[in-house]
C-alpha atoms as a PDB file:
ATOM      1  CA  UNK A   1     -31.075   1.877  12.180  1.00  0.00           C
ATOM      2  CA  UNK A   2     -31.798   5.359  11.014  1.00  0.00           C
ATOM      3  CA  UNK A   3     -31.227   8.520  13.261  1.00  0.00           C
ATOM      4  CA  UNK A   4     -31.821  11.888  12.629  1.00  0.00           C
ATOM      5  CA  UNK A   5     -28.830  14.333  11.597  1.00  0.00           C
ATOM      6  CA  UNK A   6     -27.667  16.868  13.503  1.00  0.00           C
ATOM      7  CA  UNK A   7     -26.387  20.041  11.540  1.00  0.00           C
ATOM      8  CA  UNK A   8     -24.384  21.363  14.457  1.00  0.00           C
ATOM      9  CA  UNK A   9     -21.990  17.706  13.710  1.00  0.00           C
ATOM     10  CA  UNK A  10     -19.238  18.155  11.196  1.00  0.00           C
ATOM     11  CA  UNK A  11     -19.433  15.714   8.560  1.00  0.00           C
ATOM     12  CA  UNK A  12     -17.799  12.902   7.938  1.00  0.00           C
ATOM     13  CA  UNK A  13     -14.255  12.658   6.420  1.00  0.00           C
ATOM     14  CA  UNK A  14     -13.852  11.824   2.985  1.00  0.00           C
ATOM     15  CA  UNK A  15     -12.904   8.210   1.917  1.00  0.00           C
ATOM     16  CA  UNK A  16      -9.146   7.922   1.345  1.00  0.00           C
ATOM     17  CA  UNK A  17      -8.248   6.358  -1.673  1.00  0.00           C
ATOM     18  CA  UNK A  18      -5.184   3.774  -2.136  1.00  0.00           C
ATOM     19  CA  UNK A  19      -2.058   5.366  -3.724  1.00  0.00           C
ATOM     20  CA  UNK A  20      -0.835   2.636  -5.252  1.00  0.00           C
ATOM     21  CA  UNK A  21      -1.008   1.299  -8.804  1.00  0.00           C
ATOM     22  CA  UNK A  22       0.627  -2.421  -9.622  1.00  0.00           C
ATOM     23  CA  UNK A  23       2.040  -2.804 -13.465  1.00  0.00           C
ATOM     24  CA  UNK A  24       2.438  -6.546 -13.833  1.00  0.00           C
ATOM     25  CA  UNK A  25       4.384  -6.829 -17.103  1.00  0.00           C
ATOM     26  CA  UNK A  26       6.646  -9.468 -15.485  1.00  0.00           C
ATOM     27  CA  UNK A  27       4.797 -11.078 -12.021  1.00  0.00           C
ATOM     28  CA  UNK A  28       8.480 -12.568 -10.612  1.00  0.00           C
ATOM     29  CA  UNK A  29       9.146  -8.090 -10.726  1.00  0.00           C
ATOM     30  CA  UNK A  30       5.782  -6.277 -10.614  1.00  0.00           C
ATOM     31  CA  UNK A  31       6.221  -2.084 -10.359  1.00  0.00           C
ATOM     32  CA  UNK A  32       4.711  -0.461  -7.512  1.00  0.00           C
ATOM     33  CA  UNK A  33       3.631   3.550  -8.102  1.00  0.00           C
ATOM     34  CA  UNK A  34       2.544   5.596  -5.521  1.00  0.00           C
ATOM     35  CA  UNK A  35      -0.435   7.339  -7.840  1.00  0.00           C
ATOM     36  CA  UNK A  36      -1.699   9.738  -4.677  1.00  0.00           C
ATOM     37  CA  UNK A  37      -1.251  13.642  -4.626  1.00  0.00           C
ATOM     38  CA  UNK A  38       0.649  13.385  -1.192  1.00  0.00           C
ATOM     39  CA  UNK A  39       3.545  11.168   0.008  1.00  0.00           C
ATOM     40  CA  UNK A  40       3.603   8.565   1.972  1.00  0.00           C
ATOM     41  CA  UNK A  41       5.527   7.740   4.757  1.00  0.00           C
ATOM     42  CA  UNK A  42       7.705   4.940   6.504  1.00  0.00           C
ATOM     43  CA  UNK A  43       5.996   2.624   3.479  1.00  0.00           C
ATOM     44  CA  UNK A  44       6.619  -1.345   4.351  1.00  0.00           C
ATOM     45  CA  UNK A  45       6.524  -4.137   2.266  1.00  0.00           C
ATOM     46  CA  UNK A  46       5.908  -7.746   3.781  1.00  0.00           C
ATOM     47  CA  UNK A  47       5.931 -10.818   1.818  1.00  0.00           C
ATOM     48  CA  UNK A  48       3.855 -13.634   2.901  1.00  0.00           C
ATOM     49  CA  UNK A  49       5.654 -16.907   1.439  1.00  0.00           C
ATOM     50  CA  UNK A  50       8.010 -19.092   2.511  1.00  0.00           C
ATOM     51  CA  UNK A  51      11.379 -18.371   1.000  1.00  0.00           C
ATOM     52  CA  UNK A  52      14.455 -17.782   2.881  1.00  0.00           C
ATOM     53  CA  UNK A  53      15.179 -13.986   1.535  1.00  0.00           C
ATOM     54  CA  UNK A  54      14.142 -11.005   3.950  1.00  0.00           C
ATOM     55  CA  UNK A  55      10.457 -11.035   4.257  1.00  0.00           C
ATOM     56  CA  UNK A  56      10.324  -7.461   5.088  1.00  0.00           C
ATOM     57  CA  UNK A  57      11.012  -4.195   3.204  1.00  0.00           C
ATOM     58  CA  UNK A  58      11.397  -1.122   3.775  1.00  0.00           C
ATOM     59  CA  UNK A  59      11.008   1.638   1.763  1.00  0.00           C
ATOM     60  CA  UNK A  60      10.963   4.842   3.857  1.00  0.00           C
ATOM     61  CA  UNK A  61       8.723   7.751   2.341  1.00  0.00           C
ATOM     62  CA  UNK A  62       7.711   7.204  -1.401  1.00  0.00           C
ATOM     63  CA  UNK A  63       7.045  10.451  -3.191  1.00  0.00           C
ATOM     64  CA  UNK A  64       3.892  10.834  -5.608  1.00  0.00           C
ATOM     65  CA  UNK A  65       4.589   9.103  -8.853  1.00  0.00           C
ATOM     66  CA  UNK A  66       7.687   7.080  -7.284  1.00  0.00           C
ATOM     67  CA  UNK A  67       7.577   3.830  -8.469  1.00  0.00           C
ATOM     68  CA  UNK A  68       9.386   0.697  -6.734  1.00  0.00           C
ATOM     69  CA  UNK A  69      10.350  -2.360  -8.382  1.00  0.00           C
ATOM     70  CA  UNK A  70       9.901  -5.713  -5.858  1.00  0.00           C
ATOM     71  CA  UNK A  71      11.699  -8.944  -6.912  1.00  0.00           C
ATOM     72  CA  UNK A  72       9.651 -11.706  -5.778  1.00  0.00           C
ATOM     73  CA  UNK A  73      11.963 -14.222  -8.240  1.00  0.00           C
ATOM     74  CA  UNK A  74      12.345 -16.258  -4.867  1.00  0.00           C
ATOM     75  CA  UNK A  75       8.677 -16.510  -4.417  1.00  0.00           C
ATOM     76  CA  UNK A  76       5.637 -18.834  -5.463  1.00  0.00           C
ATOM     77  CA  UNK A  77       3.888 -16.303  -7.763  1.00  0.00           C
ATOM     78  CA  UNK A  78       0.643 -18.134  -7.147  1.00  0.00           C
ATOM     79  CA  UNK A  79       0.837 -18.364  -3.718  1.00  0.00           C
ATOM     80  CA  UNK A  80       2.628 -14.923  -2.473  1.00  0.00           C
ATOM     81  CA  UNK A  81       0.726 -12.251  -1.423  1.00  0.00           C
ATOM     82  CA  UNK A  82       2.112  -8.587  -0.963  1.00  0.00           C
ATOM     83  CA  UNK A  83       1.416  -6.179   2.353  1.00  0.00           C
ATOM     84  CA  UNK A  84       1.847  -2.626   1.488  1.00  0.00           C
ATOM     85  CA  UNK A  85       2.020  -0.669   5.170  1.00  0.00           C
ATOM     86  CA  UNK A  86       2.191   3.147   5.360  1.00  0.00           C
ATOM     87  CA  UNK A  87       1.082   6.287   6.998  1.00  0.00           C
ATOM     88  CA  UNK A  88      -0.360   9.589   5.735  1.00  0.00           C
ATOM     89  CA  UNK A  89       1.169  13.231   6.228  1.00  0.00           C
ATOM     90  CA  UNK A  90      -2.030  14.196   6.817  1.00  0.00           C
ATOM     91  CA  UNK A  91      -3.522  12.542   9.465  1.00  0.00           C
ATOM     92  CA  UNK A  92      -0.651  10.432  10.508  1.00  0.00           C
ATOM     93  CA  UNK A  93      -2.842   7.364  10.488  1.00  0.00           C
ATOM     94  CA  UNK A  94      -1.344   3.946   9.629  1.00  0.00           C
ATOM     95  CA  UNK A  95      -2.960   2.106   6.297  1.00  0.00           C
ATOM     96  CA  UNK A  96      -2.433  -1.181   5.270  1.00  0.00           C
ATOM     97  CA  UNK A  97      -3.376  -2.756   1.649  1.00  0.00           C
ATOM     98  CA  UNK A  98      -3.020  -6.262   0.015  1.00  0.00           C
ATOM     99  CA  UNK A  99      -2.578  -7.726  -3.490  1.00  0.00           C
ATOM    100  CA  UNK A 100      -1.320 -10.613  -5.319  1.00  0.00           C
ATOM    101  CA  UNK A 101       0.276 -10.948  -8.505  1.00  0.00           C
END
C-alpha cells in the first residue's frame, strides 16, 4: 500500500553489499576475498555436511582484500554448503551469507 512521504523522515539506509568474492579454481579449496572497503569482524565459517573435521571456523577480523583459503577435501562438494557469519565496524550489525561450490 502506498503512503505519502514525509520530508521531515531521514531516508532510508543504503543497501549493504556482500564483501565477499569466491574463486573456485579447485572446489575441494575454493578462495574466499573479502572485496568490501571496510573490514569485517569476528568472520565465522560453518560447514553444513557431515564429516567428522571441525564444522566451525573462525577467522577473527578479515581485512579488505584478505583472502582465506577453506579446505573442504573432507566434504561432499555437491552437497556442502558454506555459512559466512560476520559483523560490520560500522553499524555493528551481524550478517550472514551462503554459497556452495
Amino acid at each position: 500500500m502506498l503512503h505519502p512521504i514525509d520530508p521531515s523522515q531521514s531516508p532510508p539506509p543504503s543497501a549493504y553489499c556482500v564483501p565477499w568474492v569466491i574463486t573456485r579454481r579447485d572446489r575441494a579449496h575454493p578462495v574466499v576475498m573479502n572485496a568490501g572497503r571496510e573490514a569485517v569482524d569476528f568472520v565465522r565459517v560453518l560447514r553444513s555436511d557431515a564429516s567428522q573435521q571441525e564444522l566451525v571456523d573462525l577467522w577473527g577480523q578479515v581485512l579488505p582484500a584478505e583472502t582465506v583459503e577453506l579446505c573442504l577435501c573432507e566434504s561432499d562438494l555437491d552437497a556442502v554448503v558454506i555459512t559466512i557469519a560476520w559483523f560490520r565496524q560500522h553499524d555493528g550489525l551481524e550478517y550472514v551469507w551462503r554459497f556452495v561450490v
